[in-house]
ModelCIF file with pLDDT and N, C-alpha, C, O atoms, coordinates in Angstrom:
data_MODEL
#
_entry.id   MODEL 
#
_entity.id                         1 
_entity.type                       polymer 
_entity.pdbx_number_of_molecules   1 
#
_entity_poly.entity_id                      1 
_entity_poly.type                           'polypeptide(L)' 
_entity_poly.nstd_linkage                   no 
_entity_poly.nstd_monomer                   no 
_entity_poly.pdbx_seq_one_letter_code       
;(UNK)(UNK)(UNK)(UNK)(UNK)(UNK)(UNK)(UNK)(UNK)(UNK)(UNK)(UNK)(UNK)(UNK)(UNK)(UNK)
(UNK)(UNK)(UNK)(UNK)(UNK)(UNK)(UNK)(UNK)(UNK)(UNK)(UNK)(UNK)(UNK)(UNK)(UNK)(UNK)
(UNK)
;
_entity_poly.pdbx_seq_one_letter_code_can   XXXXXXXXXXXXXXXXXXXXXXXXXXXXXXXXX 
_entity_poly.pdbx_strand_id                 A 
#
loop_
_entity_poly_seq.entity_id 
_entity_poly_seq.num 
_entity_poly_seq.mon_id 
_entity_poly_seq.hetero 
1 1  UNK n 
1 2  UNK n 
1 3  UNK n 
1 4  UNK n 
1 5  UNK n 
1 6  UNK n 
1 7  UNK n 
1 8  UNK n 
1 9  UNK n 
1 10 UNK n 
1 11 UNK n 
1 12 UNK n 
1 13 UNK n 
1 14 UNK n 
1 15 UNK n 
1 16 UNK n 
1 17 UNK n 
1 18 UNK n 
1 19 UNK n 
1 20 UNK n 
1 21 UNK n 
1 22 UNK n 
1 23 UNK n 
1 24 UNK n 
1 25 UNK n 
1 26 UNK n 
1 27 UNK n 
1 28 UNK n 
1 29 UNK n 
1 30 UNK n 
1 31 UNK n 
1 32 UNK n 
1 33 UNK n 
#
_struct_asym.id          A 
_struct_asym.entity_id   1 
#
loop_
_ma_qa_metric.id 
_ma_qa_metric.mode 
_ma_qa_metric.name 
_ma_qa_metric.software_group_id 
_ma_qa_metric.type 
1 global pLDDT . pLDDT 
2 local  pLDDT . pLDDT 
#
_ma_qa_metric_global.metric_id      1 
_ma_qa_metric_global.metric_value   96.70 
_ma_qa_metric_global.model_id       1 
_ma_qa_metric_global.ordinal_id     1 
#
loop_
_ma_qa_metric_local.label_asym_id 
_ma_qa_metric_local.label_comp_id 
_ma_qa_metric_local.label_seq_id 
_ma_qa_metric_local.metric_id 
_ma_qa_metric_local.metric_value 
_ma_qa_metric_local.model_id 
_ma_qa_metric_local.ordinal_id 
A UNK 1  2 97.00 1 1  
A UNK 2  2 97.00 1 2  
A UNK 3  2 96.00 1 3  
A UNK 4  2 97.00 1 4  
A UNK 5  2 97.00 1 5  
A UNK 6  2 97.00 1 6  
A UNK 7  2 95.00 1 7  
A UNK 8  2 96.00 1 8  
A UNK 9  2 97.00 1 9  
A UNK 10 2 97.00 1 10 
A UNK 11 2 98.00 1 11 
A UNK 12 2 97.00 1 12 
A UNK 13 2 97.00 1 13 
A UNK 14 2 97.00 1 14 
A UNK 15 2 96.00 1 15 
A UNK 16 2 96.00 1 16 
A UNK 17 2 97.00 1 17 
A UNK 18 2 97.00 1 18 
A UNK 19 2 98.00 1 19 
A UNK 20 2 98.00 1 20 
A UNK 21 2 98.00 1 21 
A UNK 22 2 98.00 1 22 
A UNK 23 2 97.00 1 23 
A UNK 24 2 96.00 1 24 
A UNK 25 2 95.00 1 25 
A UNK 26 2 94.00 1 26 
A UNK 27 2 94.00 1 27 
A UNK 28 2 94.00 1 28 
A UNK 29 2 96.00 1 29 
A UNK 30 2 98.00 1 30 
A UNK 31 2 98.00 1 31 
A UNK 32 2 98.00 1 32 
A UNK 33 2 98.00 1 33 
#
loop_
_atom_site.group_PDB 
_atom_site.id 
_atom_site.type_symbol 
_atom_site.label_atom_id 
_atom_site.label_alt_id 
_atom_site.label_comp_id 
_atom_site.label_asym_id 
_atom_site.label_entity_id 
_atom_site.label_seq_id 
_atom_site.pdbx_PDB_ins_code 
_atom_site.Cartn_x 
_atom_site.Cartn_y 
_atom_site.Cartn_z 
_atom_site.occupancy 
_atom_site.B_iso_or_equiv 
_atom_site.pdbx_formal_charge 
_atom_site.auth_seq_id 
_atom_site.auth_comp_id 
_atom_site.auth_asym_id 
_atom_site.auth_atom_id 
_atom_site.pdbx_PDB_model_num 
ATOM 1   N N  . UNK A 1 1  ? 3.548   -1.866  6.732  1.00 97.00 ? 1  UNK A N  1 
ATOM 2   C CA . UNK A 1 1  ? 4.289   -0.735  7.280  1.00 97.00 ? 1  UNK A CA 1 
ATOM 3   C C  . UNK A 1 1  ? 4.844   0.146   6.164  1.00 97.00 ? 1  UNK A C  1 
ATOM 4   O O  . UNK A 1 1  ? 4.748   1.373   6.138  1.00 97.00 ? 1  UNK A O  1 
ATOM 5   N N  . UNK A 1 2  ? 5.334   -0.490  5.403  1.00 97.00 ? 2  UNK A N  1 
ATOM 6   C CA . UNK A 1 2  ? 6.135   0.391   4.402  1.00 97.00 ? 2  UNK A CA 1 
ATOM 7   C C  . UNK A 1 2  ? 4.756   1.062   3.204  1.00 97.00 ? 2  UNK A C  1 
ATOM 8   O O  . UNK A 1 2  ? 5.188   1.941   2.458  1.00 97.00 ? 2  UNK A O  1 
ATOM 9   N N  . UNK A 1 3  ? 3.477   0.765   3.039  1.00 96.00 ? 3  UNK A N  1 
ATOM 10  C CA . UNK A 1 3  ? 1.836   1.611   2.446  1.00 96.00 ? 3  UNK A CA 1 
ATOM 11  C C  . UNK A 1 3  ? 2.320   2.209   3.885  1.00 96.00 ? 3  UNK A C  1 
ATOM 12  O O  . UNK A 1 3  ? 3.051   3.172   3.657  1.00 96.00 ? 3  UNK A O  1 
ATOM 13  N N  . UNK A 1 4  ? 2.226   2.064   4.781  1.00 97.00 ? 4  UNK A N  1 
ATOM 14  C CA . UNK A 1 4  ? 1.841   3.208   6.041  1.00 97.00 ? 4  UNK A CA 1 
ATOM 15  C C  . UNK A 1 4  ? 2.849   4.374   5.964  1.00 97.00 ? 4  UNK A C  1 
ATOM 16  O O  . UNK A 1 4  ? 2.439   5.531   5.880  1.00 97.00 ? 4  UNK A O  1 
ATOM 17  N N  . UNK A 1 5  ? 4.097   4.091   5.990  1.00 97.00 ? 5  UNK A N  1 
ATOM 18  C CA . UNK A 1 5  ? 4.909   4.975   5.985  1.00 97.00 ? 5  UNK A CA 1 
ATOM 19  C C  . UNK A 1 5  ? 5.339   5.811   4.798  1.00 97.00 ? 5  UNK A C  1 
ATOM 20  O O  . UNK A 1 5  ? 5.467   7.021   4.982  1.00 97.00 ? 5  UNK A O  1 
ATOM 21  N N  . UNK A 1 6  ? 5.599   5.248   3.483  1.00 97.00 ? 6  UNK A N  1 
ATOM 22  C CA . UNK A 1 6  ? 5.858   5.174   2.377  1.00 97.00 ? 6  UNK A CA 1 
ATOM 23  C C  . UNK A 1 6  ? 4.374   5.826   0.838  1.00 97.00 ? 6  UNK A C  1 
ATOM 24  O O  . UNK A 1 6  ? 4.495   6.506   -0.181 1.00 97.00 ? 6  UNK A O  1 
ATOM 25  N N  . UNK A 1 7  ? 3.026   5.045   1.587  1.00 95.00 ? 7  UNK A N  1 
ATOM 26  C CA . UNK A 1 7  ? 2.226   5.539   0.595  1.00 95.00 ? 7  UNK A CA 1 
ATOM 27  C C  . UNK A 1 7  ? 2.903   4.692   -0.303 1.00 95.00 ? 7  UNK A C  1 
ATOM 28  O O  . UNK A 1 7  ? 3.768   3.885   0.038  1.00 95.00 ? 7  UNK A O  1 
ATOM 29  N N  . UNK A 1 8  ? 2.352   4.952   -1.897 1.00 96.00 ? 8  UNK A N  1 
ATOM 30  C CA . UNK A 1 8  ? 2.270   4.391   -3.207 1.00 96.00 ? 8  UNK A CA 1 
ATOM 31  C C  . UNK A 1 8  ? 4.204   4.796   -3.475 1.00 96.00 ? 8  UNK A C  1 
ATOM 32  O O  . UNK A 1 8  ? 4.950   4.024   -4.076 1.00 96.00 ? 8  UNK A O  1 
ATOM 33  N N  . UNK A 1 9  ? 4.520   5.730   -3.054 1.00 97.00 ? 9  UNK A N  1 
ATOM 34  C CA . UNK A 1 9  ? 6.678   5.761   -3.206 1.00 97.00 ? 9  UNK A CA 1 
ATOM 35  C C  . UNK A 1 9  ? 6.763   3.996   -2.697 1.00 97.00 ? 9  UNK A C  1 
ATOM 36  O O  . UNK A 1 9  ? 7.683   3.421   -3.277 1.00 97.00 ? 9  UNK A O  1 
ATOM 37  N N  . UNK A 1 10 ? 6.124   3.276   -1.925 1.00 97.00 ? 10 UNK A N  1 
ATOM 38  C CA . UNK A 1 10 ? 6.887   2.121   -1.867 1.00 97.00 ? 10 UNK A CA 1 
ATOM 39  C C  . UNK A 1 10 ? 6.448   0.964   -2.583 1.00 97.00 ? 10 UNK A C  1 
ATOM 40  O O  . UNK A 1 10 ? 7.047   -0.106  -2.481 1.00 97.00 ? 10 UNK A O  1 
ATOM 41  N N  . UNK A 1 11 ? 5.388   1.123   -3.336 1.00 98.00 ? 11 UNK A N  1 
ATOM 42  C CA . UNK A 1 11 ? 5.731   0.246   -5.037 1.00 98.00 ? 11 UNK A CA 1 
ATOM 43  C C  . UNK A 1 11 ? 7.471   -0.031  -5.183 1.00 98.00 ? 11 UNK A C  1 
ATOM 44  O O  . UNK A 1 11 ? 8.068   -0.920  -4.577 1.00 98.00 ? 11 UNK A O  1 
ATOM 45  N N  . UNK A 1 12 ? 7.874   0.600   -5.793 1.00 97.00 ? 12 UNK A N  1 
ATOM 46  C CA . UNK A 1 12 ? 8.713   0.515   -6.566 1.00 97.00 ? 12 UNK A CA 1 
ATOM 47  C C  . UNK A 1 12 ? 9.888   -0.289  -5.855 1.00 97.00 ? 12 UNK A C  1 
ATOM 48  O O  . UNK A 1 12 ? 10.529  -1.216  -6.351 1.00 97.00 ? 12 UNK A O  1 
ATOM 49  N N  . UNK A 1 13 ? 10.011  0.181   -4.776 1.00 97.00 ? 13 UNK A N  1 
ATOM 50  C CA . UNK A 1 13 ? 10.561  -0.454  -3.645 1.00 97.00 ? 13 UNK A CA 1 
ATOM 51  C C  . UNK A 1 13 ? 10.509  -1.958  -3.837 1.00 97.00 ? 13 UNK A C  1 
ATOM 52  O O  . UNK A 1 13 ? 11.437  -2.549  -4.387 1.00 97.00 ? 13 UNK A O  1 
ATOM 53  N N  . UNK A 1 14 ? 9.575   -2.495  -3.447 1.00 97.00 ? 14 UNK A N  1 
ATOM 54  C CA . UNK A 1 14 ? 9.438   -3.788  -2.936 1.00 97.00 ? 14 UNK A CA 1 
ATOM 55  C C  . UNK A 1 14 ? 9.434   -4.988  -4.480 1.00 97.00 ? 14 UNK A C  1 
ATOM 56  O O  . UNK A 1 14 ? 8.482   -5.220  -5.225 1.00 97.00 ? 14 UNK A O  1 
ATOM 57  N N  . UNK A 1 15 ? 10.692  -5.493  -4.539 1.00 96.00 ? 15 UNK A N  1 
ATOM 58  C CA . UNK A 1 15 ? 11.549  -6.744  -4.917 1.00 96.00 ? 15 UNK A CA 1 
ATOM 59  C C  . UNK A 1 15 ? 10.562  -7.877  -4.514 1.00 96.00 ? 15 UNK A C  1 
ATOM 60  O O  . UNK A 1 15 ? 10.631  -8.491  -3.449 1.00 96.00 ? 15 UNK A O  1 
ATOM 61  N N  . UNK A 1 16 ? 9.493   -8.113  -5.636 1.00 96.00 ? 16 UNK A N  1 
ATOM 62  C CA . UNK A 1 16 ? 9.196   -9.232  -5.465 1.00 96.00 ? 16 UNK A CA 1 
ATOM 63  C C  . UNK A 1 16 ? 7.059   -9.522  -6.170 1.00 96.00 ? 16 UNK A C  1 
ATOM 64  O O  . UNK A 1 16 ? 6.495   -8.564  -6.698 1.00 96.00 ? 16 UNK A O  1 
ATOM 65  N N  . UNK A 1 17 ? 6.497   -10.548 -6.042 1.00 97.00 ? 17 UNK A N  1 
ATOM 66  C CA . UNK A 1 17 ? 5.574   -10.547 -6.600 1.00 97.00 ? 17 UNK A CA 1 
ATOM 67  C C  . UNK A 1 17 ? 4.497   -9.990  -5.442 1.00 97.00 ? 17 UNK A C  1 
ATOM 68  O O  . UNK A 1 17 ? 4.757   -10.051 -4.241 1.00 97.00 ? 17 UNK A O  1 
ATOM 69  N N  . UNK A 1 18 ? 3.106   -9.373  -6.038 1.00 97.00 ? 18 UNK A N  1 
ATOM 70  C CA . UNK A 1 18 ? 2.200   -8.850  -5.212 1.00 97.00 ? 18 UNK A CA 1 
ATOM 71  C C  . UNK A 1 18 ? 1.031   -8.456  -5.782 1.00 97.00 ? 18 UNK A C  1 
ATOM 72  O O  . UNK A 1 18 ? 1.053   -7.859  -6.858 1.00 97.00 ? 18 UNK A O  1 
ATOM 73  N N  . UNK A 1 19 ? 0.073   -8.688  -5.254 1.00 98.00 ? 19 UNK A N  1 
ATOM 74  C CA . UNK A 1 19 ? -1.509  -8.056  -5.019 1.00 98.00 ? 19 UNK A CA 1 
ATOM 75  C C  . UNK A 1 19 ? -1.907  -8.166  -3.769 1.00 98.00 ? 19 UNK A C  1 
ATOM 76  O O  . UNK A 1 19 ? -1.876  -9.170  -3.056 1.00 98.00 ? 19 UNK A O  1 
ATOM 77  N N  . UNK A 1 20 ? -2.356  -6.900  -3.476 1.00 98.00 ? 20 UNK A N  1 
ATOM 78  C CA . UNK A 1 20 ? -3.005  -6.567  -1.915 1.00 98.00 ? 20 UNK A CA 1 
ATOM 79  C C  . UNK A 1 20 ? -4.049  -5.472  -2.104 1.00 98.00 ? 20 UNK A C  1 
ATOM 80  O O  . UNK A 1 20 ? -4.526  -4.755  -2.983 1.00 98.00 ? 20 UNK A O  1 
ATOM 81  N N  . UNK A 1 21 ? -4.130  -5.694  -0.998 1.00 98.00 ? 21 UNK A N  1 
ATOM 82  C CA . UNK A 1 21 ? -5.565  -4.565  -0.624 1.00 98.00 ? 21 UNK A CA 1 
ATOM 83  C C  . UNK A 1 21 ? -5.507  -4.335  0.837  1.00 98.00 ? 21 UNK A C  1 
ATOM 84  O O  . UNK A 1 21 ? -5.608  -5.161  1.744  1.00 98.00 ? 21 UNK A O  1 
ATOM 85  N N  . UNK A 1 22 ? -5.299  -2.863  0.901  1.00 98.00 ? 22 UNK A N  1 
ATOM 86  C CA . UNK A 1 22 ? -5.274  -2.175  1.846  1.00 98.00 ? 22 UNK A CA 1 
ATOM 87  C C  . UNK A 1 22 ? -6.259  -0.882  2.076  1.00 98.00 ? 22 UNK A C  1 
ATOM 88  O O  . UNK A 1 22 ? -6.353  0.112   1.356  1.00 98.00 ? 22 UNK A O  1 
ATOM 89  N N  . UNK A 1 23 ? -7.090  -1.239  3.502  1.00 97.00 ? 23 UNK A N  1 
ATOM 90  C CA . UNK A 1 23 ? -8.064  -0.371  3.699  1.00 97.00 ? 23 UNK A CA 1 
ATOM 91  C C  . UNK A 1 23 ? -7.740  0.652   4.902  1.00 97.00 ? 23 UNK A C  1 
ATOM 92  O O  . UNK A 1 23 ? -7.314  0.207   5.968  1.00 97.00 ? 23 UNK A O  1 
ATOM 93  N N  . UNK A 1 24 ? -7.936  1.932   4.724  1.00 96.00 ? 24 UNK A N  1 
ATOM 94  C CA . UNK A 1 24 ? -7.683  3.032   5.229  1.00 96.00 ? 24 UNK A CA 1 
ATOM 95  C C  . UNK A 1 24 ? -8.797  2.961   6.140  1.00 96.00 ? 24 UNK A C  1 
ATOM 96  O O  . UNK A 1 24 ? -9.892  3.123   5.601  1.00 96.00 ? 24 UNK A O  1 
ATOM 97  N N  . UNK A 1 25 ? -8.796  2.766   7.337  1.00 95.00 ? 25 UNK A N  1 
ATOM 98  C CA . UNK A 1 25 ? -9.796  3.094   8.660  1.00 95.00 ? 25 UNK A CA 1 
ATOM 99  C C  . UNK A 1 25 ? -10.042 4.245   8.936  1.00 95.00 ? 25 UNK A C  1 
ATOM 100 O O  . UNK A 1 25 ? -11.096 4.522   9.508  1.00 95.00 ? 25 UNK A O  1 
ATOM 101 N N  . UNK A 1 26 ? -9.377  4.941   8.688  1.00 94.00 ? 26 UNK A N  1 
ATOM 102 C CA . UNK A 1 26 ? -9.654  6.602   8.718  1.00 94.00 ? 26 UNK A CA 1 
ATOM 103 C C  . UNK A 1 26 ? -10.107 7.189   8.091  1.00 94.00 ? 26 UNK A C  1 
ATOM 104 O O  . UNK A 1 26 ? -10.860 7.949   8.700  1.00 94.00 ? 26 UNK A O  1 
ATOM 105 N N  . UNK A 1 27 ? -10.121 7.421   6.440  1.00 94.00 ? 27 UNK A N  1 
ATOM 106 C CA . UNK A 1 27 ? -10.146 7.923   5.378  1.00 94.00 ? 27 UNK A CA 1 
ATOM 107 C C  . UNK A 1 27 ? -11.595 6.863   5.213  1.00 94.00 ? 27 UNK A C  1 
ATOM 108 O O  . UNK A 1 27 ? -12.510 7.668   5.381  1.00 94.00 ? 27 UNK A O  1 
ATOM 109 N N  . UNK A 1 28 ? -12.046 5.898   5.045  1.00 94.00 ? 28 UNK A N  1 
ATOM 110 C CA . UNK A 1 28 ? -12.769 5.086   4.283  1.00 94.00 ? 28 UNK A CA 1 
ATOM 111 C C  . UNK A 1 28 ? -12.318 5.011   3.244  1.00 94.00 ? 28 UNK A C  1 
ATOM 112 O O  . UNK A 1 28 ? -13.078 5.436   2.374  1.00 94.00 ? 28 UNK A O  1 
ATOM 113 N N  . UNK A 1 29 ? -10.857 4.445   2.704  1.00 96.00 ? 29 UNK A N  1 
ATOM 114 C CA . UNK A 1 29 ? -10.556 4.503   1.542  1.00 96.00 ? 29 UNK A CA 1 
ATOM 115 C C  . UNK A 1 29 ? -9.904  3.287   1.042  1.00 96.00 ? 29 UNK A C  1 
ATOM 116 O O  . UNK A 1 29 ? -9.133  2.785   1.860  1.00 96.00 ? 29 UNK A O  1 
ATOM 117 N N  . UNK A 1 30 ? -10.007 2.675   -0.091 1.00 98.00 ? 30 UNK A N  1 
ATOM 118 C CA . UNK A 1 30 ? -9.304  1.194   -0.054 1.00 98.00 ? 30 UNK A CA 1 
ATOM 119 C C  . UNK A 1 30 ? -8.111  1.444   -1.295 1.00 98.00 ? 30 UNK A C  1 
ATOM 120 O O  . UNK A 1 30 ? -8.455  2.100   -2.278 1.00 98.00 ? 30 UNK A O  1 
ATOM 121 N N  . UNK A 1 31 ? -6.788  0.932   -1.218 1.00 98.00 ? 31 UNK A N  1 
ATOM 122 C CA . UNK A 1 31 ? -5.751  0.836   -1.904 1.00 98.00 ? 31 UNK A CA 1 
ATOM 123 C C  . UNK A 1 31 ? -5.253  -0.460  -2.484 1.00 98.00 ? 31 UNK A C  1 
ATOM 124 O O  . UNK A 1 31 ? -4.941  -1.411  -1.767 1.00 98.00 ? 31 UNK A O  1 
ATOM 125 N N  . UNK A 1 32 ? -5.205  -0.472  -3.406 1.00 98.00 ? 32 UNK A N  1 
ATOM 126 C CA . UNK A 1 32 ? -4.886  -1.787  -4.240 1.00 98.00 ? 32 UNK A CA 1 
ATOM 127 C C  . UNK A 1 32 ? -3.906  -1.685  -5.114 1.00 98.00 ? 32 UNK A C  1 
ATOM 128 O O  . UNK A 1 32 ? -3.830  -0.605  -5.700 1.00 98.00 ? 32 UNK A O  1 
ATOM 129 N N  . UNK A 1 33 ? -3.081  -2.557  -5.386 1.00 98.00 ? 33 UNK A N  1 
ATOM 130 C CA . UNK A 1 33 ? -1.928  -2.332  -6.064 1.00 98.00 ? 33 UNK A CA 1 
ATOM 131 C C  . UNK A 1 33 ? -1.524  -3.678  -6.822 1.00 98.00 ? 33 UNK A C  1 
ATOM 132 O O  . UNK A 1 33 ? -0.503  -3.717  -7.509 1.00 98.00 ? 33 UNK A O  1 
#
């Protein structure tokens, strides 16, 4: 929710460890962080 709402502004945000991958159904586009 917060990639959905937020986009890449909620990096910084989120307190804590991570790797994900998030794919855009709309766009055909994949996000990784």
């Amino acid at each position: 929710a917060a990639f959905h709402y937020w986009g890449e502004a909620a990096l910084p945000r989120l307190r804590g460890m991570f790797a994900f991958v998030a794919y855009d159904h709309r766009t055909a586009t994949v996000h990784a962080a």
